[in-house]
Structures are given as structure tokens and as C-alpha cells.
PDB file of N, CA and C in Angstrom:
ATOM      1  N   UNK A   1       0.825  -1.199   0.000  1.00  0.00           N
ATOM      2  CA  UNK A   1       0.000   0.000   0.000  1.00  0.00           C
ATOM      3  C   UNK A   1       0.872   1.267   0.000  1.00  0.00           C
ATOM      4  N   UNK A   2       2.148   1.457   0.751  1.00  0.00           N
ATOM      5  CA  UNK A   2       2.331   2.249   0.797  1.00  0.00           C
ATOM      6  C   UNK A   2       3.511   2.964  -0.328  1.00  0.00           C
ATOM      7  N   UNK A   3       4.120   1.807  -1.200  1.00  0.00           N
ATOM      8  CA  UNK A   3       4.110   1.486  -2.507  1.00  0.00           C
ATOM      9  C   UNK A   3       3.310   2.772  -3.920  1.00  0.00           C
ATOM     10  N   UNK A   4       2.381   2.101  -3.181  1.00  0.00           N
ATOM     11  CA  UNK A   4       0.881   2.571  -4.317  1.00  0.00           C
ATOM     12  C   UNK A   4       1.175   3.949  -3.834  1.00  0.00           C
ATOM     13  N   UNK A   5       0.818   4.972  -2.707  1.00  0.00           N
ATOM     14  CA  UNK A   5       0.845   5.825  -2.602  1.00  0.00           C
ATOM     15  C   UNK A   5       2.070   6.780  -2.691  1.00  0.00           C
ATOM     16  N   UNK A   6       3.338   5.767  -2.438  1.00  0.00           N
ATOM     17  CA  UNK A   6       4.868   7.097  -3.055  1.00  0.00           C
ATOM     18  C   UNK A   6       4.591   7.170  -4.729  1.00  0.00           C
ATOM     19  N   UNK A   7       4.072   6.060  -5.546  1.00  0.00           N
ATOM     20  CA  UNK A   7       4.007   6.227  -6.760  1.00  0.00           C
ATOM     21  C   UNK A   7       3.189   7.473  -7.440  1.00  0.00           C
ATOM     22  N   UNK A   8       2.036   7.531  -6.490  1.00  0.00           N
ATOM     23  CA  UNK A   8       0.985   8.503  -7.083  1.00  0.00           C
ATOM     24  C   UNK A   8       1.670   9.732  -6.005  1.00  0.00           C
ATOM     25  N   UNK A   9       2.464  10.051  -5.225  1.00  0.00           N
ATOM     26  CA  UNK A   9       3.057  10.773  -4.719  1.00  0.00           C
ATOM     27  C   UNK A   9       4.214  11.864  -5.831  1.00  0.00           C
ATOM     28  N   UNK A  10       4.837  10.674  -6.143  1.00  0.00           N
ATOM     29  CA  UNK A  10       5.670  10.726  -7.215  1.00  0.00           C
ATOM     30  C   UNK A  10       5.444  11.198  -8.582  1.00  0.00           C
ATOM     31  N   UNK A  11       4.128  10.820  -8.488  1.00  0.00           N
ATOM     32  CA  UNK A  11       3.557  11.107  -9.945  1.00  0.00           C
ATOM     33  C   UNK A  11       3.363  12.820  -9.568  1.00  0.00           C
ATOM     34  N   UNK A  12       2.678  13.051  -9.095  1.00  0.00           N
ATOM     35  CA  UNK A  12       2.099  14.468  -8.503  1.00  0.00           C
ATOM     36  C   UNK A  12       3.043  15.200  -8.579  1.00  0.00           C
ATOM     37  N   UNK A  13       4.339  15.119  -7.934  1.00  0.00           N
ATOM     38  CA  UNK A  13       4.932  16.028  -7.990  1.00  0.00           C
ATOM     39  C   UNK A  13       5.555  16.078  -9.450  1.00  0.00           C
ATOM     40  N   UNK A  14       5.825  14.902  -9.991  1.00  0.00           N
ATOM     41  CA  UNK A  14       6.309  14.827 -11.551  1.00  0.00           C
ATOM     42  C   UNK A  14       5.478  16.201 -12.168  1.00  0.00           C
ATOM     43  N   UNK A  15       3.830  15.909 -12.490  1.00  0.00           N
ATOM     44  CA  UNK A  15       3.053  16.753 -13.061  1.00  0.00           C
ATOM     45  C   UNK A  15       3.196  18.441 -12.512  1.00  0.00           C
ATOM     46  N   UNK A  16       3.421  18.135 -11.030  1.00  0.00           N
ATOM     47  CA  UNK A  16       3.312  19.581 -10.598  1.00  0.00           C
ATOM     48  C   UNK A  16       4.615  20.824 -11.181  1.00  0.00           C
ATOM     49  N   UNK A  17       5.916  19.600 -11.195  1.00  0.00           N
ATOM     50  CA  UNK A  17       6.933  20.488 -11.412  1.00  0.00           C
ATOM     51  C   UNK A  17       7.014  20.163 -13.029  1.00  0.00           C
ATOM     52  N   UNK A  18       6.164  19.694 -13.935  1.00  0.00           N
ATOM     53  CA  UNK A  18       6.096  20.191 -15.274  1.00  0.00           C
ATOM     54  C   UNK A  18       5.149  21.099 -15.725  1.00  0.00           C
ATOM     55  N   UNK A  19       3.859  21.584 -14.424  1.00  0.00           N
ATOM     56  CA  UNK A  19       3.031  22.746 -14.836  1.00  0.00           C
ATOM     57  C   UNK A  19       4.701  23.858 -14.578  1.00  0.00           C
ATOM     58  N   UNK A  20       4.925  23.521 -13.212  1.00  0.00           N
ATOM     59  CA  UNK A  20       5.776  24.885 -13.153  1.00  0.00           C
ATOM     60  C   UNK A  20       6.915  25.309 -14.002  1.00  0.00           C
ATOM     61  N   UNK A  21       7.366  24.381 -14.672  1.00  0.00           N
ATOM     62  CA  UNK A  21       8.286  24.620 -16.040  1.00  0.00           C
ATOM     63  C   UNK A  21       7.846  25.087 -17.086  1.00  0.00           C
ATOM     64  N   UNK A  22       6.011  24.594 -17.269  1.00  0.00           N
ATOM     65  CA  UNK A  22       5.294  25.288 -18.262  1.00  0.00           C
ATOM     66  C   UNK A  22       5.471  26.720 -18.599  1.00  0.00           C
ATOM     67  N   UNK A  23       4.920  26.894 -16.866  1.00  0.00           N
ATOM     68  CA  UNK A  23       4.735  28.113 -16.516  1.00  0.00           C
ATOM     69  C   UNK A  23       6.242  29.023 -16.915  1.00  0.00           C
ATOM     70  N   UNK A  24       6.888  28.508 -16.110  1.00  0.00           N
ATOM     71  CA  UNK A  24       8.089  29.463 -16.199  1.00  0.00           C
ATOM     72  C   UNK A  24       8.894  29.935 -17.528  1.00  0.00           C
ATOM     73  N   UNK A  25       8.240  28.790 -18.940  1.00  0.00           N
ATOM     74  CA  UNK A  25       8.566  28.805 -19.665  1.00  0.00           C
ATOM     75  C   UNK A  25       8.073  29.804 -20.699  1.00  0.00           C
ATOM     76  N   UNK A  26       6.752  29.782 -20.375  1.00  0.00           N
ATOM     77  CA  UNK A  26       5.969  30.863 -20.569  1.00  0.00           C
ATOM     78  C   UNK A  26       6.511  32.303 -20.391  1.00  0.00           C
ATOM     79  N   UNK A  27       6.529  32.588 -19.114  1.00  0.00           N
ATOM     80  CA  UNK A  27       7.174  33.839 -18.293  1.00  0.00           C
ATOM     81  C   UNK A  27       8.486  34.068 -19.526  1.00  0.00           C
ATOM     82  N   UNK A  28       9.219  33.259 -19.262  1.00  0.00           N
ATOM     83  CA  UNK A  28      10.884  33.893 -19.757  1.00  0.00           C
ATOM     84  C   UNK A  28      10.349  34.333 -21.544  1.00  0.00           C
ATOM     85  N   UNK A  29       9.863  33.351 -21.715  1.00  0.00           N
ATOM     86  CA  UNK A  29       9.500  33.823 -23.674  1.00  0.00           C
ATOM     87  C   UNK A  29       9.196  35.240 -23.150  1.00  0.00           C
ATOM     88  N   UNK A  30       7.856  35.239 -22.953  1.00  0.00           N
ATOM     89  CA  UNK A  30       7.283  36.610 -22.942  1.00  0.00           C
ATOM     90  C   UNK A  30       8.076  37.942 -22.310  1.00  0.00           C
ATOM     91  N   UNK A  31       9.016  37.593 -21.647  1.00  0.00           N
ATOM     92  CA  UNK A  31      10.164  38.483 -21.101  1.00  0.00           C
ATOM     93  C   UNK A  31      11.291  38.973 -22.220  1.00  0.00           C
ATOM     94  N   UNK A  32      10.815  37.856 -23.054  1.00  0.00           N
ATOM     95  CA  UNK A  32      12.274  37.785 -23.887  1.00  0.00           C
ATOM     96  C   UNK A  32      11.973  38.768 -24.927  1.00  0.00           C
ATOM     97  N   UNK A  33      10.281  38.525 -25.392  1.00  0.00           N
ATOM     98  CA  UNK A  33       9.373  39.356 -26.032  1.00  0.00           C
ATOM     99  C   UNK A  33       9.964  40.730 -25.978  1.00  0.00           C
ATOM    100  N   UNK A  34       9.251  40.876 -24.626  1.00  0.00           N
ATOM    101  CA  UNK A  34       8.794  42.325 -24.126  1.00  0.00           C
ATOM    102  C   UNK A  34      10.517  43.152 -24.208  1.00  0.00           C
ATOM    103  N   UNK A  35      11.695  42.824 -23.775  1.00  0.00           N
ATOM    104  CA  UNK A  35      12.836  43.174 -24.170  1.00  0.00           C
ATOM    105  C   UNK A  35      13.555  43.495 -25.317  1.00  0.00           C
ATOM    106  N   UNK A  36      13.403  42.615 -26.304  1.00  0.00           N
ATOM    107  CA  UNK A  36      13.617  42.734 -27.250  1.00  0.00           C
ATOM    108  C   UNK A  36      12.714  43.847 -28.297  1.00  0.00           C
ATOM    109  N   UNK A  37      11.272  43.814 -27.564  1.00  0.00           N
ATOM    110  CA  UNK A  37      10.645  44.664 -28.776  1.00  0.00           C
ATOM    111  C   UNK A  37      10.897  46.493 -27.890  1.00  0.00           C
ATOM    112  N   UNK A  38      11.322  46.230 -26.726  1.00  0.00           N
ATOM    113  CA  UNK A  38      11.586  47.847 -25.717  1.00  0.00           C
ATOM    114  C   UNK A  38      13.171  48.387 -26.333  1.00  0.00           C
ATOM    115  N   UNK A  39      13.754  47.244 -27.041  1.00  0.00           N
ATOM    116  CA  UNK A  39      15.251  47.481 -27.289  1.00  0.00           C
ATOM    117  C   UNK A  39      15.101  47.875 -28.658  1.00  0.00           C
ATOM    118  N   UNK A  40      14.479  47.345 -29.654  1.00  0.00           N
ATOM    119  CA  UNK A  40      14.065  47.790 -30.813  1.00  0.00           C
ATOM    120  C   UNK A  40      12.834  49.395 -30.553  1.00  0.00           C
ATOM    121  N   UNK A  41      12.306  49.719 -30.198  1.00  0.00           N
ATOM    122  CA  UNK A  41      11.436  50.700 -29.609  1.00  0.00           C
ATOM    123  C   UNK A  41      12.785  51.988 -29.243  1.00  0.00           C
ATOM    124  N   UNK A  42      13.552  51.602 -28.535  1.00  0.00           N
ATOM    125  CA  UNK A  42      14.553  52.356 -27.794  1.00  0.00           C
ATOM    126  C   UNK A  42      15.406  53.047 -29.082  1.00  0.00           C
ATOM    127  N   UNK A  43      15.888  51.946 -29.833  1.00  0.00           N
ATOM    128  CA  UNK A  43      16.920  52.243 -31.107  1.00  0.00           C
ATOM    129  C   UNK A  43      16.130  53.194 -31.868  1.00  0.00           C
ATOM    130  N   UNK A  44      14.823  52.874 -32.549  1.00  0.00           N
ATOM    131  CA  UNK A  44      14.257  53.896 -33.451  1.00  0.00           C
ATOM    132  C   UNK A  44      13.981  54.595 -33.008  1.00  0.00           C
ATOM    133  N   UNK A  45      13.427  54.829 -31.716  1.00  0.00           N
ATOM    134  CA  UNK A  45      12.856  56.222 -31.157  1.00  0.00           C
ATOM    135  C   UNK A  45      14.108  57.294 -30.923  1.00  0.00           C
ATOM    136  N   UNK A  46      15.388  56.737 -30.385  1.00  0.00           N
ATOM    137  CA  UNK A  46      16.421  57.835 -30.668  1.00  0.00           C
ATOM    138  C   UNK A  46      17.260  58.051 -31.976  1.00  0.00           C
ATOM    139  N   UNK A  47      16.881  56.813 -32.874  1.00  0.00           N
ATOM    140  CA  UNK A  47      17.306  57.240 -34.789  1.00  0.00           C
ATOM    141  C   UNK A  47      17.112  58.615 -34.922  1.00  0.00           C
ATOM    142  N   UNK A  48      15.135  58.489 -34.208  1.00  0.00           N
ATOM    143  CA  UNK A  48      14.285  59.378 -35.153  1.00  0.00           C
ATOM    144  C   UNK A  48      14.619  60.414 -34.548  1.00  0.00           C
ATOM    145  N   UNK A  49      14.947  60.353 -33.241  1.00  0.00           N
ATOM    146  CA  UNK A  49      15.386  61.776 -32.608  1.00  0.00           C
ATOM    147  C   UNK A  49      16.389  62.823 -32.985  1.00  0.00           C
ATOM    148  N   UNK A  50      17.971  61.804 -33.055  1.00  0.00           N
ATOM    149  CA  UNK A  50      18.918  62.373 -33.544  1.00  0.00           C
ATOM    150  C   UNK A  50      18.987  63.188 -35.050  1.00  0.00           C
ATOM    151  N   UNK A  51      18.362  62.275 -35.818  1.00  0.00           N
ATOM    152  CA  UNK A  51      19.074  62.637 -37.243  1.00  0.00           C
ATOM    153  C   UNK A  51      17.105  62.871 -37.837  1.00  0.00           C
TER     154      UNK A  51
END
């Protein structure tokens, strides 16, 4: 019995720490996003300034 329950123990946390990789995986893209398009934003907005 107690077998049965480290397995589904085991399992749980398996699933839990692949939502949270989901998740986190999520997060960093969209970080990576949001940086990259503030760094491109940054460059043209002082192109247009300077010249």
C-alpha cells in the first residue's frame, strides 16, 4: 500500500513540477518578447530623434 501511494506521490509532484516549467517557460519567452521589442522601440525612437 504504501508502494501505491509514493508512486501517485511521485507522480504528482512529476506533473506539478512540469506545470511549473510550463509556466516558467511561458514567463521567460514573454520576457524575452517584451525586451527585445523595448530594445528595438529604444533604437528607433532615438534614430528618429537624432538625425
Amino acid at each position: 500500500m504504501s508502494k501505491v501511494i509514493d508512486i501517485f506521490k511521485n507522480m504528482f509532484l512529476d506533473i506539478f513540477s512540469m506545470g511549473k516549467g510550463f509556466v516558467y517557460g511561458f514567463v521567460m519567452v514573454g520576457l524575452f518578447i517584451v525586451i527585445c521589442a523595448a530594445l528595438i522601440y529604444g533604437v528607433l525612437f532615438l534614430k528618429n530623434l537624432i538625425f
